[in-house]
C-alpha atoms as a PDB file:
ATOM      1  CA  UNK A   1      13.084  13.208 -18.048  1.00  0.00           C
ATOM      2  CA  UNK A   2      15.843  15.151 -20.040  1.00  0.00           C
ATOM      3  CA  UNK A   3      18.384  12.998 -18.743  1.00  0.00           C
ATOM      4  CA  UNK A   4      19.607   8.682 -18.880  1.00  0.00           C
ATOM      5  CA  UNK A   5      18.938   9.006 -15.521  1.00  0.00           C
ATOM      6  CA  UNK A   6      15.946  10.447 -13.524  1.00  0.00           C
ATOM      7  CA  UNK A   7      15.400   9.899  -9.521  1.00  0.00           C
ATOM      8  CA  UNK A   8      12.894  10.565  -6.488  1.00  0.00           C
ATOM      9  CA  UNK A   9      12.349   9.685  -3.551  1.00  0.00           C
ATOM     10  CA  UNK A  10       9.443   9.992  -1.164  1.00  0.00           C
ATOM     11  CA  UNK A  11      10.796  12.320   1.105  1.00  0.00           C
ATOM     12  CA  UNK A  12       9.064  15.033  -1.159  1.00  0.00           C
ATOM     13  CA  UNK A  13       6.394  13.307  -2.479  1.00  0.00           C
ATOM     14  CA  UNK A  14       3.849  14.162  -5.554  1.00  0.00           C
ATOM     15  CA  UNK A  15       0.742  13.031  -3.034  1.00  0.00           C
ATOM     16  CA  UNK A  16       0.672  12.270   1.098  1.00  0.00           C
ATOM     17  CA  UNK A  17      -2.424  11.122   2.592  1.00  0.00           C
ATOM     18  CA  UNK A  18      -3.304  10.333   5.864  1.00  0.00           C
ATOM     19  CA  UNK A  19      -6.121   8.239   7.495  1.00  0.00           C
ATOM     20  CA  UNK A  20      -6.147   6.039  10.804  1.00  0.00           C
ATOM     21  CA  UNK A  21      -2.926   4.452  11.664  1.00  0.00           C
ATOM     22  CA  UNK A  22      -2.108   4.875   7.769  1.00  0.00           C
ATOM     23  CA  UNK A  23       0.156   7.227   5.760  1.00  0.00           C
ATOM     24  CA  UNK A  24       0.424   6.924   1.949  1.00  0.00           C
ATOM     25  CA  UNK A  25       2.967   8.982  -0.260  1.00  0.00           C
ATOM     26  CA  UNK A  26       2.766   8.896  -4.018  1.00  0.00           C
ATOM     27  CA  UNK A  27       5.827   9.607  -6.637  1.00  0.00           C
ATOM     28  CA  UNK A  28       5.891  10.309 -10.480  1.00  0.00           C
ATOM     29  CA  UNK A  29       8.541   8.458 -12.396  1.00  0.00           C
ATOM     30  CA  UNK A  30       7.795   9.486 -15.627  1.00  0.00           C
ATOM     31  CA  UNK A  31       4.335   8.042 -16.119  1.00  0.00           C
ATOM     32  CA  UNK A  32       4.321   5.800 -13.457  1.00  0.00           C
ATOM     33  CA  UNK A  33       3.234   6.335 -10.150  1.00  0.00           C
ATOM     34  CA  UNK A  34       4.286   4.532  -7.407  1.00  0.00           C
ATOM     35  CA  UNK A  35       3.407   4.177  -3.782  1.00  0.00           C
ATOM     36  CA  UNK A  36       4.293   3.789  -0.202  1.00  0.00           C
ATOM     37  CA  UNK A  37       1.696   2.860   2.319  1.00  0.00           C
ATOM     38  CA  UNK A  38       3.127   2.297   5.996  1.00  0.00           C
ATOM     39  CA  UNK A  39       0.851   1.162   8.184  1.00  0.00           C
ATOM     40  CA  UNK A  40       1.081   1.236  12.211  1.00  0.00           C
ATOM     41  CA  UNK A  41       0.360  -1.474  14.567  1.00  0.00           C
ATOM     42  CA  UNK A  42      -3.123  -2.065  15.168  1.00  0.00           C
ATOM     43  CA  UNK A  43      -3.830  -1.030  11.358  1.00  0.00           C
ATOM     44  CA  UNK A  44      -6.639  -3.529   9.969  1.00  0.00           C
ATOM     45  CA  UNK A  45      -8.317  -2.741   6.304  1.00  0.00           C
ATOM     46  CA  UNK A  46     -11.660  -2.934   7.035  1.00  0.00           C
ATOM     47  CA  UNK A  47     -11.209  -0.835  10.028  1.00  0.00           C
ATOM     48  CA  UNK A  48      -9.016   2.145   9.365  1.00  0.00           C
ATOM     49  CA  UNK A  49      -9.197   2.380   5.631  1.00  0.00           C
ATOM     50  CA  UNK A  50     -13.006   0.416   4.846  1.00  0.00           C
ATOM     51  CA  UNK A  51     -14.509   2.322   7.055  1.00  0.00           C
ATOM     52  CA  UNK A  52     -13.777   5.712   5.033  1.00  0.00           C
ATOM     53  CA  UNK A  53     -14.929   3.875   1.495  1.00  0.00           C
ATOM     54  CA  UNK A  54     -17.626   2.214   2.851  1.00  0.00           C
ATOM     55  CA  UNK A  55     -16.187  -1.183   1.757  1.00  0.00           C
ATOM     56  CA  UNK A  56     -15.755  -4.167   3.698  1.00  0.00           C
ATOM     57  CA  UNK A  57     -12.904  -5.574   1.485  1.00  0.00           C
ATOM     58  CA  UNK A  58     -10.633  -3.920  -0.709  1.00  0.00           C
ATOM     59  CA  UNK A  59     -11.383  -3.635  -4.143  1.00  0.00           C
ATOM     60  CA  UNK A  60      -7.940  -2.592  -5.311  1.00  0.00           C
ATOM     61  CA  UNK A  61      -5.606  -4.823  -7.824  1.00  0.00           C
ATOM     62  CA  UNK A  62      -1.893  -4.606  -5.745  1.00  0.00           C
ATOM     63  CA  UNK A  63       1.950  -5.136  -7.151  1.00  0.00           C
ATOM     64  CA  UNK A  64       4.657  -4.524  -4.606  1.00  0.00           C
ATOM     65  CA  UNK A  65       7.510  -5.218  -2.043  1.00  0.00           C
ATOM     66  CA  UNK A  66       7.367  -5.084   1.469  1.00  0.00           C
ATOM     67  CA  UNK A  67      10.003  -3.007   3.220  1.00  0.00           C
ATOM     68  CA  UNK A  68       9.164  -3.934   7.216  1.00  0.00           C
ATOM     69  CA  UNK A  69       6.893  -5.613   9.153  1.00  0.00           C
ATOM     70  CA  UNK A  70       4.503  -8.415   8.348  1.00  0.00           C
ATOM     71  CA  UNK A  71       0.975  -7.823   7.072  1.00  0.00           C
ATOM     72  CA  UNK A  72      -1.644 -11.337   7.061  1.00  0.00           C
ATOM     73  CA  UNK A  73      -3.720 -10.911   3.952  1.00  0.00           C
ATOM     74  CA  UNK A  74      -6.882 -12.592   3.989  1.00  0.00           C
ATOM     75  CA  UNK A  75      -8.654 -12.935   0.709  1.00  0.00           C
ATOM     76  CA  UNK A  76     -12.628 -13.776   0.277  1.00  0.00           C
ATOM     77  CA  UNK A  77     -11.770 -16.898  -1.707  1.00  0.00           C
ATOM     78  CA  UNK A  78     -10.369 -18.495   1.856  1.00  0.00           C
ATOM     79  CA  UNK A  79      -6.741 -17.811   1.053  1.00  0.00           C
ATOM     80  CA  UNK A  80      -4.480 -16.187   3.463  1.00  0.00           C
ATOM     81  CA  UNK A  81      -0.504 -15.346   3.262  1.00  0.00           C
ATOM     82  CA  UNK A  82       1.572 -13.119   5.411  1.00  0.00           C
ATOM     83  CA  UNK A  83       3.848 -11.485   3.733  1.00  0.00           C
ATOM     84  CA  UNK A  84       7.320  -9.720   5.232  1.00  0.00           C
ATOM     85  CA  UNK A  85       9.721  -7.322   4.696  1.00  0.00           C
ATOM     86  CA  UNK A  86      11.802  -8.361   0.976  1.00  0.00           C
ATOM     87  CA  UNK A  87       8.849 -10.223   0.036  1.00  0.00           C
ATOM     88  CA  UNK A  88       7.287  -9.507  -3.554  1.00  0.00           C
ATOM     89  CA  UNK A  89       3.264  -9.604  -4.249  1.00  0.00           C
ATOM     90  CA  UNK A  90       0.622  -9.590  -6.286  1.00  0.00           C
ATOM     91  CA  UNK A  91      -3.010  -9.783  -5.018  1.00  0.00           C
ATOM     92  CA  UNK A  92      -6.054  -9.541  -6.137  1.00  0.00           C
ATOM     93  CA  UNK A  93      -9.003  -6.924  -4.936  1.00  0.00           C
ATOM     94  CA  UNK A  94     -11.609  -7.997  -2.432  1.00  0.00           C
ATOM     95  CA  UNK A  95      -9.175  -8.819   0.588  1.00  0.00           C
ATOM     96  CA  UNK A  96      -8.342  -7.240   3.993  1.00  0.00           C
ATOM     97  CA  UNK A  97      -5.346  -7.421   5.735  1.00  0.00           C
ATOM     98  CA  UNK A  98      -3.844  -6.763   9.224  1.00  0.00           C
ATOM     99  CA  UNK A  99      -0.257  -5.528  10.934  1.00  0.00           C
ATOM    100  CA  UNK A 100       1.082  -8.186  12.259  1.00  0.00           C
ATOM    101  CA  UNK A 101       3.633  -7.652  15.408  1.00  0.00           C
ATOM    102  CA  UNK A 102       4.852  -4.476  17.060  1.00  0.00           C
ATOM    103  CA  UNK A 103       6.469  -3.003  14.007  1.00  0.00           C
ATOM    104  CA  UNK A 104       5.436  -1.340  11.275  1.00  0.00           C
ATOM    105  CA  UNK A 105       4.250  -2.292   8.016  1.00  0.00           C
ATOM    106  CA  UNK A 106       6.016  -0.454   4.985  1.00  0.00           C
ATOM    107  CA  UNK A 107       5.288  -1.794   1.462  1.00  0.00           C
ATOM    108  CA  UNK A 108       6.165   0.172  -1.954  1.00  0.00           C
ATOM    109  CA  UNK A 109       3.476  -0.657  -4.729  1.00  0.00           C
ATOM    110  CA  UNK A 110       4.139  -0.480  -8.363  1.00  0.00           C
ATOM    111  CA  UNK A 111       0.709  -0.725  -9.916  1.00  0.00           C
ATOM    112  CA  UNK A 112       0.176   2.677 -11.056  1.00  0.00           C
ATOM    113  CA  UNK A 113      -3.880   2.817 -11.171  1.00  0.00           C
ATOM    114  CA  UNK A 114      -3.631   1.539  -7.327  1.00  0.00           C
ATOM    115  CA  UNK A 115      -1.355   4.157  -6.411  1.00  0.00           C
ATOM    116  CA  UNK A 116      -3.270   6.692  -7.572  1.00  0.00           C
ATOM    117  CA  UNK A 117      -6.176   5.899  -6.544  1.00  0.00           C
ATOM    118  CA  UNK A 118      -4.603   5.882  -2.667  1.00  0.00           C
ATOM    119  CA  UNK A 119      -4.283   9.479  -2.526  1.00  0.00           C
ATOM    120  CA  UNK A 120      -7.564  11.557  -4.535  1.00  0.00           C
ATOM    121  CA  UNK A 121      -6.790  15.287  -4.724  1.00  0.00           C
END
């Protein structure tokens, strides 16, 4: 950044992955990476993206807003939330979580390790 201000957007992203019912781009703001994961309906964790890893939960720390749609999150230790669009979260790894309704999910994530690690090259 040469300038006060420096912008992006994810029409051109640094990274764009696709897997089941899942597309995740990546930007670089300076040294932070940051991500958007929008995920059809039908999309469950374990299913569409636990399947490729060979997890059954995911292990992933996550910071973020959600843009649309409703994902439930259900975490190991019993707790569940859904959380909508405007809504701001943290959870913790070892979780899975489902689309909720007809529309899509879109959530922007601002831990930069998890957003990396959504799209390897």
């Amino acid at each position: 950044m040469t300038t006060g201000i420096y912008k992006v957007d994810f029409s051109s992203p640094d990274k764009k992955a696709t897997a089941e019912k899942t597309t995740v781009e990546v930007v670089n703001v300076g040294s932070t990476k940051i991500a958007r994961l929008t995920a059809q309906p039908g999309w469950i964790w374990s299913e569409c993206i636990g399947s490729i890893v060979g997890k059954d939960s995911c292990q992933e720390h996550h910071l973020g807003i959600v843009q649309s749609g409703q994902l439930l999150i259900q975490h190991e230790d019993g707790s569940e939330e859904t959380v909508r669009a405007g809504d701001v979260y943290v959870c913790k790894p070892d979780h899975d979580g489902r689309v909720v309704g007809d529309e899509p999910f879109v959530m922007i994530e601002f831990d930069s390790q998890t957003a990396d690690s959504y799209v390897k090259e």
